[in-house]
N, C-alpha and C. Protein backbone atom coordinates (compact mmCIF):
# COMPACT_ATOMS: atom_id res chain seq x y z
N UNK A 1 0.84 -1.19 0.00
CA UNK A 1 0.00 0.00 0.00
C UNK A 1 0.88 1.25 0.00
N UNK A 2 0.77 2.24 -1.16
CA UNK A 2 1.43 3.11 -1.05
C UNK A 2 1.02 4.37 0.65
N UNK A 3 1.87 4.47 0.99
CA UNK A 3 2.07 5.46 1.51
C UNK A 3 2.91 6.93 2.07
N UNK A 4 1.77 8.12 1.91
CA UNK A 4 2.99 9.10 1.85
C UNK A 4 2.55 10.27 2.92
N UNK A 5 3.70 10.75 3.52
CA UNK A 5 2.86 11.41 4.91
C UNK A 5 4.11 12.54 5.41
N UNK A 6 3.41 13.69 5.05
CA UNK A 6 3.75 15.06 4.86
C UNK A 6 3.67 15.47 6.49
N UNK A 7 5.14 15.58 7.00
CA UNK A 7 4.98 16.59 8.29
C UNK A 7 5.95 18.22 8.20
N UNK A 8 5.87 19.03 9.49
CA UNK A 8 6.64 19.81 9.72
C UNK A 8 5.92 21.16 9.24
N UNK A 9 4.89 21.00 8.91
CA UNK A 9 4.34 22.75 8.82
C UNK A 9 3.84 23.09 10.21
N UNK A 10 3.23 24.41 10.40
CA UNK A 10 3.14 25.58 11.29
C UNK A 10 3.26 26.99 11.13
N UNK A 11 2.97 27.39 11.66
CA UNK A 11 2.28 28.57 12.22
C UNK A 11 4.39 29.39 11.71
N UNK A 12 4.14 30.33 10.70
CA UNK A 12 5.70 31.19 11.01
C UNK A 12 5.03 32.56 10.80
N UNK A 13 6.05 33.58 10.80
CA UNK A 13 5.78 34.79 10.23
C UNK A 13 6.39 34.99 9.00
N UNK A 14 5.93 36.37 8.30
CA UNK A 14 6.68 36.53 6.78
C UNK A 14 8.24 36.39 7.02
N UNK A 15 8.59 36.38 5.90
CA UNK A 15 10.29 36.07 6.15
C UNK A 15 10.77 35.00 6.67
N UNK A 16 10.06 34.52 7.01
CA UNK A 16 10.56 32.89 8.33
C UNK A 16 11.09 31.76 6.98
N UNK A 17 11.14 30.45 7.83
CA UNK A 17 11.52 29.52 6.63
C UNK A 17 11.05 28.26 7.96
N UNK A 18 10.50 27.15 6.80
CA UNK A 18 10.29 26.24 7.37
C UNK A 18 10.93 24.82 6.35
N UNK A 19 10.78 23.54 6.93
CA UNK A 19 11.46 22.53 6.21
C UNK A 19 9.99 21.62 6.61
N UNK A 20 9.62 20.89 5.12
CA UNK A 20 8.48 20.25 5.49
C UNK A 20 9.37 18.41 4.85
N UNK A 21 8.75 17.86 5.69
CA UNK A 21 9.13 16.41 5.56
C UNK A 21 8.21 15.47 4.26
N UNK A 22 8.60 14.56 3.60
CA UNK A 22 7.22 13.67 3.48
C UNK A 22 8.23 12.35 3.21
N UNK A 23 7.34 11.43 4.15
CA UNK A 23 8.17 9.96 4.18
C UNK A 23 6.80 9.10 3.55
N UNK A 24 7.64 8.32 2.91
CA UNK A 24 7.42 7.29 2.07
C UNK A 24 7.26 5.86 2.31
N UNK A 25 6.11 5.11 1.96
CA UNK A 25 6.84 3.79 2.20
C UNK A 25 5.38 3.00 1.09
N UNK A 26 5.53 1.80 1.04
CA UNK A 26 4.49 0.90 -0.21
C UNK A 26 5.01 0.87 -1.29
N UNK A 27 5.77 1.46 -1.66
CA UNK A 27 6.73 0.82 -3.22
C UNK A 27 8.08 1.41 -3.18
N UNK A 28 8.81 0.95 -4.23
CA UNK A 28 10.02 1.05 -4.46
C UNK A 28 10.30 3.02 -4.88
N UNK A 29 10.89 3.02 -3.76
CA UNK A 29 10.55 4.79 -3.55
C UNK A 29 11.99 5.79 -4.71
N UNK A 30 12.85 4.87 -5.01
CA UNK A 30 14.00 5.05 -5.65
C UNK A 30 13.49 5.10 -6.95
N UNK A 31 12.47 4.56 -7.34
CA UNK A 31 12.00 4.35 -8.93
C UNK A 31 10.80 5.47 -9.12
N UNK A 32 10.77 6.33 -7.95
CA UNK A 32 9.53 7.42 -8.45
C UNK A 32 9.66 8.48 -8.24
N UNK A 33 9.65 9.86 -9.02
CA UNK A 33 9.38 10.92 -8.59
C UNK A 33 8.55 11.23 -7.62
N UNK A 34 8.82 12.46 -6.99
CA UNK A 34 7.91 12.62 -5.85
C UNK A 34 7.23 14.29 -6.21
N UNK A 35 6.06 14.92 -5.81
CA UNK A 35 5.70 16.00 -6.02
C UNK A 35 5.02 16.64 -4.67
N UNK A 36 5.18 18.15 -4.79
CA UNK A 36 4.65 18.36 -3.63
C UNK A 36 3.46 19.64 -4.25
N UNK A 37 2.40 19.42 -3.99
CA UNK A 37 1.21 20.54 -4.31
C UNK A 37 0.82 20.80 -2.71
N UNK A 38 -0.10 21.98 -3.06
CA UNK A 38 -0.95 22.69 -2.39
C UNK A 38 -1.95 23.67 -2.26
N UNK A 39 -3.11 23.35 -1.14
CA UNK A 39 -4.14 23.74 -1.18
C UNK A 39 -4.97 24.72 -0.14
N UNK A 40 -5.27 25.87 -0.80
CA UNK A 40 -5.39 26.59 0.42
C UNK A 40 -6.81 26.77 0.62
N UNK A 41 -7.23 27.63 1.64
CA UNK A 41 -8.90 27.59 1.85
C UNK A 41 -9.82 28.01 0.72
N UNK A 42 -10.71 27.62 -0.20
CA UNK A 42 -11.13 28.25 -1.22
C UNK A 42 -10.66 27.83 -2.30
N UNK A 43 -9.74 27.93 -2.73
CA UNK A 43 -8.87 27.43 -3.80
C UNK A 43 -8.39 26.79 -4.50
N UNK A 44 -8.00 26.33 -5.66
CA UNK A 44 -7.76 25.32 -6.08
C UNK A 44 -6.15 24.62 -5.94
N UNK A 45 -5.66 23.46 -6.20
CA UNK A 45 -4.78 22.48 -6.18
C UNK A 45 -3.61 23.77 -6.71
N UNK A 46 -2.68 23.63 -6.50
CA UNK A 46 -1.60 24.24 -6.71
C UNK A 46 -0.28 23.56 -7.08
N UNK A 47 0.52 22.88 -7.94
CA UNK A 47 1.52 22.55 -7.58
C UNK A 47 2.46 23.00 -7.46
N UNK A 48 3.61 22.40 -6.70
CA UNK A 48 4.49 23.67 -5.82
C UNK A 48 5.95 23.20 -6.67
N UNK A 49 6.19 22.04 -6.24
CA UNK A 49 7.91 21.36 -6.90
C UNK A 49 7.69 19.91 -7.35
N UNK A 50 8.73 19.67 -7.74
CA UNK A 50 8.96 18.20 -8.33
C UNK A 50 10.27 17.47 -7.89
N UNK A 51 10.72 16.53 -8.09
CA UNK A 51 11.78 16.19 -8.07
C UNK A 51 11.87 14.94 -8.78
N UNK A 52 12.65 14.15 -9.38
CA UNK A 52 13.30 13.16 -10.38
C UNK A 52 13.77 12.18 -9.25
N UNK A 53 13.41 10.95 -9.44
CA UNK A 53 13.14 9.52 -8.50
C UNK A 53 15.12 9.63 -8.01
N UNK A 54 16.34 9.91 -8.37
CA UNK A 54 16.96 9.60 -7.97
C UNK A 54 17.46 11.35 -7.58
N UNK A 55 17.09 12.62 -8.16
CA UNK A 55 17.18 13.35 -7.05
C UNK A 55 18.04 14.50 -7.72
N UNK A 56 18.31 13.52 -9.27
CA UNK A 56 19.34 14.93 -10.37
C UNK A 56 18.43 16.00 -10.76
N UNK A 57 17.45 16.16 -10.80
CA UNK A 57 16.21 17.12 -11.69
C UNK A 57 15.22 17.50 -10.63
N UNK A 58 14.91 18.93 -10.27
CA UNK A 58 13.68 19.17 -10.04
C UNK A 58 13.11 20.59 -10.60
N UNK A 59 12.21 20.75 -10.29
CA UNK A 59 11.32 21.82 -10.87
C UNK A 59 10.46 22.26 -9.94
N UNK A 60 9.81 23.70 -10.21
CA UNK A 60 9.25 24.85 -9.68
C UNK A 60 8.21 25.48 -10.23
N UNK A 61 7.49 25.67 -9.45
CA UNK A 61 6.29 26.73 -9.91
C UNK A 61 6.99 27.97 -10.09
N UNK A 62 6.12 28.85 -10.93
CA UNK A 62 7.21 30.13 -10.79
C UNK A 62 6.82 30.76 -9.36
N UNK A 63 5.61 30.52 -8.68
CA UNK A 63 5.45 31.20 -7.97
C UNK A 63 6.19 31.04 -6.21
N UNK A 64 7.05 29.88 -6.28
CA UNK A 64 7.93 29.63 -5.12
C UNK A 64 9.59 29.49 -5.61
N UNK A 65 9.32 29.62 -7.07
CA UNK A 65 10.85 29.53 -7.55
C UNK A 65 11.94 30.70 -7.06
N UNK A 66 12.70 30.17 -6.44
CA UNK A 66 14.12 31.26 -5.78
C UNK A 66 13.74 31.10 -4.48
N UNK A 67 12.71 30.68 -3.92
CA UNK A 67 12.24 30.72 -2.27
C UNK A 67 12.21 29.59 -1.70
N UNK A 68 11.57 28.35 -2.34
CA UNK A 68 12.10 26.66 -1.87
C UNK A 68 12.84 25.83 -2.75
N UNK A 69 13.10 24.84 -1.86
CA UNK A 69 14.31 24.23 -2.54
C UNK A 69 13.42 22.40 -2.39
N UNK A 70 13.49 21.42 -3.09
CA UNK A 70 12.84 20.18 -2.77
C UNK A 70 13.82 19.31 -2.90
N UNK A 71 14.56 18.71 -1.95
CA UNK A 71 15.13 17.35 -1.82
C UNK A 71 14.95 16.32 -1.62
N UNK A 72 15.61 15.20 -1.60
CA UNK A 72 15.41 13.49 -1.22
C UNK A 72 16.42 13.21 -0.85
N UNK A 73 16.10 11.87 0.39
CA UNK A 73 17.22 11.00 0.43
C UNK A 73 16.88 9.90 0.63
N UNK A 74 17.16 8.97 -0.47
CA UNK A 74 16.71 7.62 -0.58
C UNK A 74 17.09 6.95 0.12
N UNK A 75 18.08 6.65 0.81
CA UNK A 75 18.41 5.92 2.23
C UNK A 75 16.87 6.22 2.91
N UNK A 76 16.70 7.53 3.28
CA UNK A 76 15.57 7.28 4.22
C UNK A 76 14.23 7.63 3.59
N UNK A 77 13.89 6.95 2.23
CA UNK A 77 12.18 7.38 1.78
C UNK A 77 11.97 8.34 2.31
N UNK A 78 12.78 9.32 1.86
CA UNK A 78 11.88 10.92 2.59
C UNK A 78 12.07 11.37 1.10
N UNK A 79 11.31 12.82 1.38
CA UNK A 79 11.30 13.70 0.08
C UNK A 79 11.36 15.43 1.15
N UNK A 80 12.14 16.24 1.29
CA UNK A 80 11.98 17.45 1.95
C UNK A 80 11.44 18.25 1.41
N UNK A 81 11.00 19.44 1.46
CA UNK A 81 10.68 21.14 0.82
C UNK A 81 11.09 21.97 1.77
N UNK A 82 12.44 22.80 1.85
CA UNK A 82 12.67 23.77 2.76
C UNK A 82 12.68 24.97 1.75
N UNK A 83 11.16 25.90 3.06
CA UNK A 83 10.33 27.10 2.31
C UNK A 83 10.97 28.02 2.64
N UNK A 84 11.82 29.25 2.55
CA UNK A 84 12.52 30.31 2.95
C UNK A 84 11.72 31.29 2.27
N UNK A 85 11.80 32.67 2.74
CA UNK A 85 11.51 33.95 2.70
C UNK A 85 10.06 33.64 2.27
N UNK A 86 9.03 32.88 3.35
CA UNK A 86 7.69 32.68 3.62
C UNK A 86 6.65 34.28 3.38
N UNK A 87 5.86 33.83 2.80
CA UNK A 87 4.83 34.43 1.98
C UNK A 87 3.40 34.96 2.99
N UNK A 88 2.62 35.16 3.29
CA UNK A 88 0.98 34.94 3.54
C UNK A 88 0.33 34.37 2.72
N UNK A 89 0.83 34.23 0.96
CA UNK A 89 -0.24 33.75 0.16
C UNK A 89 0.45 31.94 0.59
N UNK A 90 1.43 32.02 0.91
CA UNK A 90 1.74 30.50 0.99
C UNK A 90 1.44 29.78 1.60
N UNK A 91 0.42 30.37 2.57
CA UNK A 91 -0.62 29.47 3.68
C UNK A 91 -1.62 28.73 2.58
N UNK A 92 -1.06 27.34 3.49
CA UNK A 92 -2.25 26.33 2.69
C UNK A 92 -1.69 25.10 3.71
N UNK A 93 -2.34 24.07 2.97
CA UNK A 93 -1.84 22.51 3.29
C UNK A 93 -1.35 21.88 2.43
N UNK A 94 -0.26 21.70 2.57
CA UNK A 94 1.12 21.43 1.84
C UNK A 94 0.66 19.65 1.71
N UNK A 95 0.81 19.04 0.48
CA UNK A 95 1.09 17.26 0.23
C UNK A 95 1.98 17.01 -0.85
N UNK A 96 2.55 15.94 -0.32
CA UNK A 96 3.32 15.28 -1.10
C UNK A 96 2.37 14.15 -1.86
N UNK A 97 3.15 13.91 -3.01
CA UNK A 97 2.05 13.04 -4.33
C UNK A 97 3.12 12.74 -5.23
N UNK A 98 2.47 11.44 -5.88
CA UNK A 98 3.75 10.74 -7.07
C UNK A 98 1.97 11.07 -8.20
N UNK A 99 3.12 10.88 -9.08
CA UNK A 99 1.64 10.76 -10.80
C UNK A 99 2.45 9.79 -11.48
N UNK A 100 1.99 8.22 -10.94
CA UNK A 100 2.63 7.12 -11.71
C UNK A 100 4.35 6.94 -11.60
N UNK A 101 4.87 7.64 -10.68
CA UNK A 101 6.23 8.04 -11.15
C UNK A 101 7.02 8.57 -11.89
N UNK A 102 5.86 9.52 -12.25
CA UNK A 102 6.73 10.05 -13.73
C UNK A 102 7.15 11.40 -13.15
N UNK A 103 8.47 12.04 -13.85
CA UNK A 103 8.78 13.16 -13.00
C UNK A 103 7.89 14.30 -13.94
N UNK A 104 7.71 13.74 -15.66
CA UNK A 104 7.23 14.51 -16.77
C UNK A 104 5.33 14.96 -15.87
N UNK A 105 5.17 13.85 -15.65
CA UNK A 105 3.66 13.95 -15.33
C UNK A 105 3.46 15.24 -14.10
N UNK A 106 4.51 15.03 -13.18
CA UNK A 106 4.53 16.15 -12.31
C UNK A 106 4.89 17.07 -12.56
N UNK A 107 5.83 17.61 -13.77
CA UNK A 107 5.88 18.99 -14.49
C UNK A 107 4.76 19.31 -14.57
N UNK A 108 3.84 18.57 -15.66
CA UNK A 108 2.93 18.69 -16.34
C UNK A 108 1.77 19.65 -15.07
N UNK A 109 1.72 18.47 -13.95
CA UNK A 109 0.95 19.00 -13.09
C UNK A 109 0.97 19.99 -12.71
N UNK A 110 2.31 20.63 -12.41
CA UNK A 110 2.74 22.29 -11.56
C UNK A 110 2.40 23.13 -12.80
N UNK A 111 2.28 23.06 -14.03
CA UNK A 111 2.04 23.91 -15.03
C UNK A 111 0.65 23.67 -15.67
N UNK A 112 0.02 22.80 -15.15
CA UNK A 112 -1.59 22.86 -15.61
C UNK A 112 -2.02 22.08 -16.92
N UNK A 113 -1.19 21.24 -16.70
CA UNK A 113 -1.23 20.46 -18.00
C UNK A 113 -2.12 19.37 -18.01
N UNK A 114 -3.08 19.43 -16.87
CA UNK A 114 -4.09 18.14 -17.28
C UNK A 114 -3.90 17.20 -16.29
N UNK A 115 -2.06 16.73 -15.80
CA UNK A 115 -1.41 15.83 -15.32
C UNK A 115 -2.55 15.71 -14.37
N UNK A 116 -2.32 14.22 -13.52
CA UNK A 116 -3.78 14.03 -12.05
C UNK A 116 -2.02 13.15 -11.20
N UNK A 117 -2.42 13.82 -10.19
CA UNK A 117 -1.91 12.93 -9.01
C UNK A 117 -2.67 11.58 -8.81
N UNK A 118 -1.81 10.78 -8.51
CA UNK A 118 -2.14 8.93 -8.13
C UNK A 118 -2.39 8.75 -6.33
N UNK A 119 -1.39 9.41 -5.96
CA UNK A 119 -1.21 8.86 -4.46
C UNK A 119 -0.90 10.15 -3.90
N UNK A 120 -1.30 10.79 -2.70
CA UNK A 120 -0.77 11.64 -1.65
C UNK A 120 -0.93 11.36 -0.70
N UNK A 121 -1.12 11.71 0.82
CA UNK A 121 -1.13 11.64 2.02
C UNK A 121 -2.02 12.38 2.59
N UNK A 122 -1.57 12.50 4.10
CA UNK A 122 -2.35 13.92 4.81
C UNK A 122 -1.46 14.67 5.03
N UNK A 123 -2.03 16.11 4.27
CA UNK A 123 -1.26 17.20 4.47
C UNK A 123 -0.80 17.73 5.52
N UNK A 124 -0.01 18.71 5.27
CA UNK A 124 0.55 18.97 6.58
C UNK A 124 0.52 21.06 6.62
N UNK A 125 -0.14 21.29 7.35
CA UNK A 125 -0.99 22.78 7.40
C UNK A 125 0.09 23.70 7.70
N UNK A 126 0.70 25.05 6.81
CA UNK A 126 1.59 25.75 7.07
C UNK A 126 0.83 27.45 6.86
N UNK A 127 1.06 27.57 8.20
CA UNK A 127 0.37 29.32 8.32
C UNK A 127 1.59 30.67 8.65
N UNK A 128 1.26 31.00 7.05
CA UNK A 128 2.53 32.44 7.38
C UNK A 128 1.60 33.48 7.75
N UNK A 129 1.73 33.87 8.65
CA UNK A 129 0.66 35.26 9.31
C UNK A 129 1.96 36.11 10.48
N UNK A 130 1.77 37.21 10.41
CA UNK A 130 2.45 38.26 11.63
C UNK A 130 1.21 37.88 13.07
């Protein structure tokens, strides 16, 4: 059973930076891209980054590009997002999600291309407010 489970958001102020977790486990986690979207009150699906199953390639929305960074480390089925110079519009609930494993499909997704997420988790709620 795939599973994927997004921690480490909270409550910061503008300017702050946070590091959000998402660990992995139900398949061979080395053979899949991982993606991280988000959703805020009202609003629709957002995707945020991508990353490439072994960790050479990732990608950005423009709208967090220069501000997070998305890593992995396959030793430990994790996938990170550390958010720097935090927003107010960037309050939402942050998930991690694969689309078949494809890293193309999760481009696709952050740019509105149709792509559908397969698998995510429970999000994990990040509030930038003063």
């Amino acid at each position: 059973e795939v599973q994927l489970q997004a921690s480490g958001g909270g409550l910061v102020q503008p300017g702050g930076s946070l590091r959000l977790s998402c660990a992995a486990s139900g398949f061979t986690f080395d053979d899949y891209a991982i993606g991280w979207f988000r959703q805020a009150p009202g609003k629709e699906r957002e995707g945020v980054s991508c990353i490439s199953s072994r960790g050479g390639n990732s990608y950005y929305a423009d709208s967090v590009k220069g501000r997070f960074t998305i890593s992995r480390d396959n030793a430990k089925n994790t996938v990170y997002l550390q958010m720097n110079s935090l927003k107010p519009e960037d309050t939402a609930v942050y998930y991690c999600a694969t689309a078949g494993g494809s890293y193309f499909l999760l481009q696709d997704a952050i740019e509105g291309r149709g792509a559908e997420y397969d698998y995510w988790g429970q999000g994990t709620l990040v509030t930038v407010s003063s």
